[in-house]
Protein backbone atom coordinates (compact mmCIF):
# COMPACT_ATOMS: atom_id res chain seq x y z
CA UNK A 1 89.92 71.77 -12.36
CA UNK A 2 89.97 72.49 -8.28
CA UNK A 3 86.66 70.99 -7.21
CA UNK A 4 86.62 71.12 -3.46
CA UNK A 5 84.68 69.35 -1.23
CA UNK A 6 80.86 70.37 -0.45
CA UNK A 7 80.32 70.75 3.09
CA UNK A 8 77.37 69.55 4.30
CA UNK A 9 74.72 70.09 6.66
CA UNK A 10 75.69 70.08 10.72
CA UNK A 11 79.07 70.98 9.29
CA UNK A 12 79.86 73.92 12.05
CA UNK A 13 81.06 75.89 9.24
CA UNK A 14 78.17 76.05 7.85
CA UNK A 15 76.85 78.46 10.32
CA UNK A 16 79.42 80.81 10.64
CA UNK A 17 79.36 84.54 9.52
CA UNK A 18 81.85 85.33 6.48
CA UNK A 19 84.34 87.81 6.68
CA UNK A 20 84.04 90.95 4.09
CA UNK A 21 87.08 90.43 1.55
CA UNK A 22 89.11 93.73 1.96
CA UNK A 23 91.27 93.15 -0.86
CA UNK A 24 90.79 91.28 -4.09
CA UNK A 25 94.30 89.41 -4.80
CA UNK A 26 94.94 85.77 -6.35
CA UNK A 27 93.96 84.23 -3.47
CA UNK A 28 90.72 85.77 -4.48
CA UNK A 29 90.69 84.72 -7.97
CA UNK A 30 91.59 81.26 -6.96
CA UNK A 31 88.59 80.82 -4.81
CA UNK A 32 85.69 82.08 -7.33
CA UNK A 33 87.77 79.55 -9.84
CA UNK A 34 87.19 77.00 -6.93
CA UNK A 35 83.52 77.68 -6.28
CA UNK A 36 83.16 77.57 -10.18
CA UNK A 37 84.73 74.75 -10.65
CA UNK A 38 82.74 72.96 -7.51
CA UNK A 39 79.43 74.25 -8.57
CA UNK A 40 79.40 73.68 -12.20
CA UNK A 41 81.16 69.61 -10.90
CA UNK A 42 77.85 69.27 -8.44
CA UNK A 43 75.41 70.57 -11.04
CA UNK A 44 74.08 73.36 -8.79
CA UNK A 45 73.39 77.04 -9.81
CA UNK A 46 75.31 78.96 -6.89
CA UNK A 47 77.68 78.18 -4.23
CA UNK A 48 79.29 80.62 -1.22
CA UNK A 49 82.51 79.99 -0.17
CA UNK A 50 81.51 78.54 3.25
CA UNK A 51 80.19 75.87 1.62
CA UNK A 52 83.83 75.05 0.70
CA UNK A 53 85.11 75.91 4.16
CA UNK A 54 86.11 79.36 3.17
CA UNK A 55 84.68 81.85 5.48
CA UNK A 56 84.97 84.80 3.17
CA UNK A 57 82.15 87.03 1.26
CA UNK A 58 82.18 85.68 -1.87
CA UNK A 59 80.13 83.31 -4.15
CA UNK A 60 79.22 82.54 -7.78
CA UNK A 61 75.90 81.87 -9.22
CA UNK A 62 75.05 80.83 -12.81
CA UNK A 63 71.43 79.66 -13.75
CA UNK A 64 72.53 79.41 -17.70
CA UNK A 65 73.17 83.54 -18.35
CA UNK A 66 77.23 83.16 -17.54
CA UNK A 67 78.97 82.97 -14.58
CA UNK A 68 78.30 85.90 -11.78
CA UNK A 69 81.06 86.49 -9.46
CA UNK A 70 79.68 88.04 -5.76
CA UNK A 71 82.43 89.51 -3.71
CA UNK A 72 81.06 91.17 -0.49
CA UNK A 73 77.32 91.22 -1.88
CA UNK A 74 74.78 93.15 -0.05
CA UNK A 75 70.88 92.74 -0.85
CA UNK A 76 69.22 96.93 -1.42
CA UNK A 77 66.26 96.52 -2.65
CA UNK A 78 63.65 93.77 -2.20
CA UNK A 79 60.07 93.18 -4.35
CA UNK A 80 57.20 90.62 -3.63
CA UNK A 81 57.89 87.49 -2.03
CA UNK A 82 56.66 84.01 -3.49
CA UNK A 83 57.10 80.31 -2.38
CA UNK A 84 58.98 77.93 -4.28
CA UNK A 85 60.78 74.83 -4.24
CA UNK A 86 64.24 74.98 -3.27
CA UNK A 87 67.56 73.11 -3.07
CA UNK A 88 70.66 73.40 -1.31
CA UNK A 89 73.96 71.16 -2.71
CA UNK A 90 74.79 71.48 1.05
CA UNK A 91 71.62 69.42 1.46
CA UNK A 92 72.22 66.76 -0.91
CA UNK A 93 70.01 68.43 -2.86
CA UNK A 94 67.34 68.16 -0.79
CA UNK A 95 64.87 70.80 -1.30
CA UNK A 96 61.56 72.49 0.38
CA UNK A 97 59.18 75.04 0.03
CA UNK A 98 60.88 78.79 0.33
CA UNK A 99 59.59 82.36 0.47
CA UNK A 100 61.70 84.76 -1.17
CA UNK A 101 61.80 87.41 -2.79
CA UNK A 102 60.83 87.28 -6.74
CA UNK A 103 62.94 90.59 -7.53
CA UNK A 104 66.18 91.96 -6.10
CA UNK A 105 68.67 94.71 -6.90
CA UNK A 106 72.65 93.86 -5.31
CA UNK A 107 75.36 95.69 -5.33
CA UNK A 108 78.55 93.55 -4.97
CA UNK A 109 82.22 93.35 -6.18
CA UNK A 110 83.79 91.19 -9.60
CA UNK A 111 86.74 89.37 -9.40
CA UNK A 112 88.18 92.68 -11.18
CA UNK A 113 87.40 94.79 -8.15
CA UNK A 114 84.85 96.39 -10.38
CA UNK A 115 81.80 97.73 -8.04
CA UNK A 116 78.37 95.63 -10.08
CA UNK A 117 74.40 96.47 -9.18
CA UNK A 118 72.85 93.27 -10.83
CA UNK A 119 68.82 93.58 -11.00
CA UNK A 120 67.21 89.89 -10.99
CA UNK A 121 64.26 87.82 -10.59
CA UNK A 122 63.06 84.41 -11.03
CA UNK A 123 65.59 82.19 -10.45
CA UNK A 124 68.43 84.19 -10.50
CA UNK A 125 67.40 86.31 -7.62
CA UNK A 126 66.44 82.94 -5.69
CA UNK A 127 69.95 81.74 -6.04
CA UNK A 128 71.96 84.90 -5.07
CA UNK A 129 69.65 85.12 -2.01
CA UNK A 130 70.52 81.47 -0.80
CA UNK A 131 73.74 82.14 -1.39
CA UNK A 132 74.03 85.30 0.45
CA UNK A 133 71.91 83.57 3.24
CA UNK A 134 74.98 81.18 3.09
CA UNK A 135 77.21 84.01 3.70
CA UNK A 136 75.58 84.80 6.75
CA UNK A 137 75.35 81.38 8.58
CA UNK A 138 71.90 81.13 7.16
CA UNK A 139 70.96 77.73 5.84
CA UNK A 140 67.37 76.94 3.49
CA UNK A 141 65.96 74.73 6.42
CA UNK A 142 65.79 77.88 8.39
CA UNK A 143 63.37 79.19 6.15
CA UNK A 144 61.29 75.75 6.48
CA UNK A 145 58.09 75.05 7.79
CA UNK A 146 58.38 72.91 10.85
CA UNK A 147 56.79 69.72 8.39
CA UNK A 148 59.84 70.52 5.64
CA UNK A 149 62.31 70.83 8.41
CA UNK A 150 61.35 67.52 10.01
CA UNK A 151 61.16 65.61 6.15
CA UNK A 152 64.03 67.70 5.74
CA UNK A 153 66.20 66.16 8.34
CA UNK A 154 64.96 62.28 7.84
CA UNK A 155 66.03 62.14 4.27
CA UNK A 156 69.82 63.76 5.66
CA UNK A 157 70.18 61.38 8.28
CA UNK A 158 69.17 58.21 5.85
CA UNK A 159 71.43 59.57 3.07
CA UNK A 160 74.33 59.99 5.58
CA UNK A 161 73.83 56.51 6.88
CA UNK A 162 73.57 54.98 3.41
CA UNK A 163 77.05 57.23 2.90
CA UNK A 164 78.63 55.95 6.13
CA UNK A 165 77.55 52.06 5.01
CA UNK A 166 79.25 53.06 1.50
CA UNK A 167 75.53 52.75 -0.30
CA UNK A 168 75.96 56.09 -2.07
């Protein structure tokens, strides 16, 4: 198992644009195995490969339907947006209220270089959004309201100082 470390908000990294993966090699196939190996050791439903310090346009999403590999994903369609609670495993879990939108078709790469259009709503489509968002320097609390940024950013900075006094 490869789990790699989470990065985590105000990680610079974070907000950086990924590169579009021009050629899907072992390299490749290594990293989804990393992000599935990460996400499924964190008990989250997607990661990007940012997250792990990669800054390449992929990222994996399961929410209990099997494992979907996104290489170079790119959002076509979008239907009716909704608010919902959201996490991020770059926010330690921390979540918030997000609009999104409940359906969306993708078309994106496999790890077999095989060109996918997944239709999904619910959850699903929740998840590959945030993680596409990820992809694009795009983090939940930007989606926020100023009152869930502000909680938002309280319970970080206590978690990180119970982290840097060895608390959690």
């Amino acid at each position: 198992m490869a789990k790699k470390r989470i990065r985590m908000f105000g990680d610079p990294v974070l907000r950086e644009k990924s590169s579009s993966v021009k050629k899907i090699d072992d390299k490749t196939i290594k990293l989804i195995e990393d992000l599935e190996d990460t996400m499924r050791a964190a008990s989250g439903v997607g990661l990007a490969a940012n997250q792990i310090g990669v800054l390449k346009r992929v990222a994996v999403v399961d929410t209990g339907d099997g494992l979907i590999e996104l290489i170079n994903p790119k959002i076509i369609k979008k239907e009716r947006e909704i608010e919902q609670q959201e996490g991020c495993l770059s926010f330690y879990s921390l979540g918030c209220l997000i609009k999104r939108a409940e359906k969306i078709s993708i078309i994106a790469k496999n790890s077999k270089g095989k060109k996918v259009k997944i239709k999904a709503e619910g959850l699903l489509a929740r998840a590959i959004q945030q993680e596409i968002d990820h992809l694009n320097g795009v983090l939940i609390i930007d989606h926020a309201s100023n009152e869930d940024r502000r909680k938002i950013l309280l319970e970080m900075n206590e978690l990180r100082k119970q982290y840097q006094e060895g608390k959690i």
